[in-house]
N, C-alpha and C. Protein backbone atom coordinates (compact mmCIF):
# COMPACT_ATOMS: atom_id res chain seq x y z
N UNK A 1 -101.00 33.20 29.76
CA UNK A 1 -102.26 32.66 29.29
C UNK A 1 -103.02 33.75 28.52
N UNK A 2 -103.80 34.11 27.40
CA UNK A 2 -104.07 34.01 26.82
C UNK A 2 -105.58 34.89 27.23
N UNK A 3 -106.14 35.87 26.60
CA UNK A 3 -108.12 35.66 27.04
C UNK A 3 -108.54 35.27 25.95
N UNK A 4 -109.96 34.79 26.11
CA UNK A 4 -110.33 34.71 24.89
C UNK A 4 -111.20 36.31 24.66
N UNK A 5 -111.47 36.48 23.50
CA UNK A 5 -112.20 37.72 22.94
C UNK A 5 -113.20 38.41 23.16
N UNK A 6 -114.15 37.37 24.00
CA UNK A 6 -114.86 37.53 24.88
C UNK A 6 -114.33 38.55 26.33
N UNK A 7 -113.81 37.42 26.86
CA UNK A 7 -113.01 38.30 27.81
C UNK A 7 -112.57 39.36 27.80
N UNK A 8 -111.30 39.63 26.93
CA UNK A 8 -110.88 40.79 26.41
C UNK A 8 -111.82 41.87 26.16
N UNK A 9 -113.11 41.46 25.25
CA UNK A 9 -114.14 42.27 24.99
C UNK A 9 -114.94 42.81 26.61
N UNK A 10 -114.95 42.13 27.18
CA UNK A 10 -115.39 42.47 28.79
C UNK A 10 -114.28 43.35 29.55
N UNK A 11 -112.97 42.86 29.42
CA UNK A 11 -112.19 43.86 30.38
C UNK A 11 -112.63 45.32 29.20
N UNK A 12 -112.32 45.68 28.09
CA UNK A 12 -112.38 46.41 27.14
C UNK A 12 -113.83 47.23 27.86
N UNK A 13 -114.75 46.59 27.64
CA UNK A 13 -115.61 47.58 28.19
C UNK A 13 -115.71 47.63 29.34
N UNK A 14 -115.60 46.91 30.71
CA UNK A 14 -115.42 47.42 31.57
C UNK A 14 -114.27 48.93 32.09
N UNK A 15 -112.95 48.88 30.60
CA UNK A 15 -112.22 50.02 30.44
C UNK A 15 -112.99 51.04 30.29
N UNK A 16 -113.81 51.24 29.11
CA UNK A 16 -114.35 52.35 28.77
C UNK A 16 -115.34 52.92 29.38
N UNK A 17 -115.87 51.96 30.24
CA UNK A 17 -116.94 52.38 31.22
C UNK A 17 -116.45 53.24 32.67
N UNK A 18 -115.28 52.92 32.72
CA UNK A 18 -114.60 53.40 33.49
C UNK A 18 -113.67 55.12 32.78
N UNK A 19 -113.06 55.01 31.94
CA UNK A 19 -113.09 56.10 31.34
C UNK A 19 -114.45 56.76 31.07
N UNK A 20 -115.69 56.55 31.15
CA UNK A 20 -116.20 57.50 30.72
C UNK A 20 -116.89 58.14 32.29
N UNK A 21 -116.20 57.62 33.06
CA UNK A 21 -116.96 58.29 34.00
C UNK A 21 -115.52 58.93 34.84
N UNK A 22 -114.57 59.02 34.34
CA UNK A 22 -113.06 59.88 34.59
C UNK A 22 -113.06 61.03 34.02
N UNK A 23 -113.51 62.09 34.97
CA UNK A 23 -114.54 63.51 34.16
C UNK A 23 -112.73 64.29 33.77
N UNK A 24 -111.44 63.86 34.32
CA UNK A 24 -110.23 64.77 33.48
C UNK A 24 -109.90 64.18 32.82
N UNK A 25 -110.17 62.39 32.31
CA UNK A 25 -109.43 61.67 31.32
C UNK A 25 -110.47 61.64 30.17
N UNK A 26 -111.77 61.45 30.01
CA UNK A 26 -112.41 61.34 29.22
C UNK A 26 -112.35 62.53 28.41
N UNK A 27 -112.36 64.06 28.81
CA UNK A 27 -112.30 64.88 27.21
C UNK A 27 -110.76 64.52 26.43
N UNK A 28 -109.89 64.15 27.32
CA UNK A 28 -108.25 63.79 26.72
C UNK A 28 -108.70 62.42 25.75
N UNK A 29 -109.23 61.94 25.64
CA UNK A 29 -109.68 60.56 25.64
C UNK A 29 -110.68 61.18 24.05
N UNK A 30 -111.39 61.85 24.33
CA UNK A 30 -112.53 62.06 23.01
C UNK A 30 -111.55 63.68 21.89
N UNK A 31 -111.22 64.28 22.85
CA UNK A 31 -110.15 64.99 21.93
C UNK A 31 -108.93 64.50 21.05
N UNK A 32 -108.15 63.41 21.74
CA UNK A 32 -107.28 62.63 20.97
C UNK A 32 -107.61 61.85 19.63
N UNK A 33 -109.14 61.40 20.43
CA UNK A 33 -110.00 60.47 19.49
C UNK A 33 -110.88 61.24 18.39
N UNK A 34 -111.72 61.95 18.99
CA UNK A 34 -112.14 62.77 17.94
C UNK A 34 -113.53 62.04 18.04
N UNK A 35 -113.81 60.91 18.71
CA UNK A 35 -115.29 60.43 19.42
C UNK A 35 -116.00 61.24 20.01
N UNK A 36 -117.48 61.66 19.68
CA UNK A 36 -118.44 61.86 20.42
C UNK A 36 -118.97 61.02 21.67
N UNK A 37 -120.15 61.28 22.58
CA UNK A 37 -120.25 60.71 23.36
C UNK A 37 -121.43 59.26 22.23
N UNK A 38 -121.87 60.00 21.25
CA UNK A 38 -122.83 59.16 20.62
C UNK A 38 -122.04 57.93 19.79
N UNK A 39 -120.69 57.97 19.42
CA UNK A 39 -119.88 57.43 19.01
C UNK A 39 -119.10 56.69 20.23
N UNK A 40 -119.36 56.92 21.50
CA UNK A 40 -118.75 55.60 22.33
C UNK A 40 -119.70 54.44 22.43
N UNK A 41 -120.77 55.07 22.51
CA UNK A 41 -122.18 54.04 22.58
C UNK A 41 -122.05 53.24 21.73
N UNK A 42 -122.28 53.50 20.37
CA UNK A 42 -122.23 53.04 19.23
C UNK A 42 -120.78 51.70 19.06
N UNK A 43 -119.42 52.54 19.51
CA UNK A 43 -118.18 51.79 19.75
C UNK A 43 -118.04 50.68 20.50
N UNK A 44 -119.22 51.00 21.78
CA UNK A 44 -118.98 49.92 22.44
C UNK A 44 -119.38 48.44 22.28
N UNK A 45 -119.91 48.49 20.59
CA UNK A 45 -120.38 46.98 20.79
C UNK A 45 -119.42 46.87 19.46
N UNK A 46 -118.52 47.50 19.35
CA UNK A 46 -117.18 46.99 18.19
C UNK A 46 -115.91 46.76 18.39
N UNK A 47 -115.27 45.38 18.13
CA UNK A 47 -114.40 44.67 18.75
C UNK A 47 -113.01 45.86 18.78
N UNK A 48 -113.16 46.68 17.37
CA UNK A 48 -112.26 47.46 17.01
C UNK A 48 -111.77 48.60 18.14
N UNK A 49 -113.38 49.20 17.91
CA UNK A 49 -113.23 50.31 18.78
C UNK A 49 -112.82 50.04 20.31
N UNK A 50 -113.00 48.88 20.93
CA UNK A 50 -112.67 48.93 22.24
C UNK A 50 -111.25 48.27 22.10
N UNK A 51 -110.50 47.79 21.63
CA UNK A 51 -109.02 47.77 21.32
C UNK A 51 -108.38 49.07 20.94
N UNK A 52 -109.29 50.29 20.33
CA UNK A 52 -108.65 51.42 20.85
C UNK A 52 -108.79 52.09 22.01
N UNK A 53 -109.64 51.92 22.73
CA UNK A 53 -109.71 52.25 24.22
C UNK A 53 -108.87 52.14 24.61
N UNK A 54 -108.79 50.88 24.73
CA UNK A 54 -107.31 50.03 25.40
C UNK A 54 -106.56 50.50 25.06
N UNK A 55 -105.79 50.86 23.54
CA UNK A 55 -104.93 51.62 23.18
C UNK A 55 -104.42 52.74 23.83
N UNK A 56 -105.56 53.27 24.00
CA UNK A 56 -105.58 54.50 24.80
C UNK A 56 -105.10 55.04 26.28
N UNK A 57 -105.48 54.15 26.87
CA UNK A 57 -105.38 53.76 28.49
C UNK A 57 -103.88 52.99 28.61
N UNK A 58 -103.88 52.34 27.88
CA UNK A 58 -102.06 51.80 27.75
C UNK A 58 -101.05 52.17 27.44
N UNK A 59 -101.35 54.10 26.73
CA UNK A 59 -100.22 55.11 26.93
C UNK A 59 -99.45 55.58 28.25
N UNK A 60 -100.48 55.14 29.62
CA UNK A 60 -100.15 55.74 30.13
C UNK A 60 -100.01 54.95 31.80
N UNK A 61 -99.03 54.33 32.19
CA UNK A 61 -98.86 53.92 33.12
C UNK A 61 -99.76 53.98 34.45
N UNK A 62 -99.89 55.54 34.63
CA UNK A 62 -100.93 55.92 35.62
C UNK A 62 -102.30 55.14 35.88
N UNK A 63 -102.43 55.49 34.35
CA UNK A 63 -103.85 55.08 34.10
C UNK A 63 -104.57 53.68 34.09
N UNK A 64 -103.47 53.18 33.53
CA UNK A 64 -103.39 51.58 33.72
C UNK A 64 -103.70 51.51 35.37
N UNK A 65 -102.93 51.56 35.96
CA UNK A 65 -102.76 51.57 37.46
C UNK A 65 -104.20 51.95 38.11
N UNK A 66 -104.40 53.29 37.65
CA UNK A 66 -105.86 53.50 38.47
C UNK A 66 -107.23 52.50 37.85
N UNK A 67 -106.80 52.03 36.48
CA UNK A 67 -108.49 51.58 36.12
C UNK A 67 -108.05 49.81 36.82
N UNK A 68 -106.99 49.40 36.58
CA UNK A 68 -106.94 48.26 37.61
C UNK A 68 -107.10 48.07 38.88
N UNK A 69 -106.61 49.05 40.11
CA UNK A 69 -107.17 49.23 40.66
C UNK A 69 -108.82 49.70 41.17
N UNK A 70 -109.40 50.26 39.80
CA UNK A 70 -110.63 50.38 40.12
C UNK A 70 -111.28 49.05 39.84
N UNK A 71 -111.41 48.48 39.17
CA UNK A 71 -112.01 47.08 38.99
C UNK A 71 -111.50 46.05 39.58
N UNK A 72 -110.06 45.54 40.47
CA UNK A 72 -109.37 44.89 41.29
C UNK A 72 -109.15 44.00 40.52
N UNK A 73 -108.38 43.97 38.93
CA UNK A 73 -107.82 43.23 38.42
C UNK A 73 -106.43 43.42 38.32
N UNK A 74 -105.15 42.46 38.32
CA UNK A 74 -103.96 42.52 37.20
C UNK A 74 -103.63 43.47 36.14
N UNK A 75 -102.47 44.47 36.83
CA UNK A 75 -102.17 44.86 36.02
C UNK A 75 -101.79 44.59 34.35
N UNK A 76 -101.53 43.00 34.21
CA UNK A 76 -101.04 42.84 32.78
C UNK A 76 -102.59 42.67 32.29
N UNK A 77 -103.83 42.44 32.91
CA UNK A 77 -105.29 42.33 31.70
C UNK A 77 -105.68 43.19 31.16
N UNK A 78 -105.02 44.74 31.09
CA UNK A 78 -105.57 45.15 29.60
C UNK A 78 -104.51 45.14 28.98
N UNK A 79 -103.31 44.56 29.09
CA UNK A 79 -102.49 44.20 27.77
C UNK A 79 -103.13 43.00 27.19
N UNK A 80 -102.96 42.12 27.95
CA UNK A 80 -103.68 40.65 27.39
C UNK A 80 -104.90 41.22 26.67
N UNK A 81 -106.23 41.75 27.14
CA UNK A 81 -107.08 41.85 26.86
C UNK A 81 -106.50 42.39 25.29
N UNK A 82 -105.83 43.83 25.09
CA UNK A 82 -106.06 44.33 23.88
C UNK A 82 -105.42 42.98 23.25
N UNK A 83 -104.62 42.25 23.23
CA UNK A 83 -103.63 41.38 22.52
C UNK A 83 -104.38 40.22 21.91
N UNK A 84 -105.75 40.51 22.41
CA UNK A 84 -106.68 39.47 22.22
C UNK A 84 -107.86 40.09 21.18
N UNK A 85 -108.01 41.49 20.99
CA UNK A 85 -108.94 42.17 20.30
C UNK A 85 -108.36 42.41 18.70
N UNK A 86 -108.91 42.39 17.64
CA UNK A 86 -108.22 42.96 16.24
C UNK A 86 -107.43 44.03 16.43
N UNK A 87 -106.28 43.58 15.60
CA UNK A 87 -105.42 44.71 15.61
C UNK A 87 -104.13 44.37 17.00
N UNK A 88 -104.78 43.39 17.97
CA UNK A 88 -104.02 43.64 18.82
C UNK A 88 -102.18 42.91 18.88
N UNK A 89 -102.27 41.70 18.01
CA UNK A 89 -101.54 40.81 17.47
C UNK A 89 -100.01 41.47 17.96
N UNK A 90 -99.17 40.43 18.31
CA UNK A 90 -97.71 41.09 18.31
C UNK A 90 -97.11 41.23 16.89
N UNK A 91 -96.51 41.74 16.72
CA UNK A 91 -95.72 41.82 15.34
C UNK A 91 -94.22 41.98 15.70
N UNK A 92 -94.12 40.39 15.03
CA UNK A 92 -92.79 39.91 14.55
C UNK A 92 -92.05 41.25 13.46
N UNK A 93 -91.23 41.58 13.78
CA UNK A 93 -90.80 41.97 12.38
C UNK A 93 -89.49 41.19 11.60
N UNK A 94 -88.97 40.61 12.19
CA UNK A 94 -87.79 39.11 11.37
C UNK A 94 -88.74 38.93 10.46
């Protein structure tokens, strides 16, 4: 099933809200990115930017694991979620 964008947009920031308070993942997180802290604020109300969050957090198995467990959702809702944000689309390549 499917979220809608909304949704997605809610797990998404409930992600980043959670990364930003992960005081060893968040400089990995703004160094990779190259985001300020004034530039997550700003990010967080853009469909874009929080599909790279997600991006972000979905390198890494662990991490997945701990932010689902921190919010007591399904592991597959921040795949769904990003799959639901721009950019997130599967790509066929046939």
């Amino acid at each position: 099933m499917a979220l809608t964008q909304e949704t997605a947009q809610t797990v998404a920031l409930q992600c980043l809200t959670w990364l930003a308070g992960n005081n060893e993942l968040l400089p990995v997180f703004m160094g990779a990115t190259g985001v300020s802290e004034a530039d997550m604020r700003e990010g967080a109300q853009n469909p874009e930017f929080l599909g790279s969050v997600l991006d972000f957090v979905l390198m890494d198995d662990a991490w997945i694991v701990s932010f689902c467990e921190a919010q007591g959702i399904a592991a597959d809702i921040p795949m769904r979620a990003r799959m639901a944000l721009p950019g997130g689309e599967q790509v066929n390549w046939t």
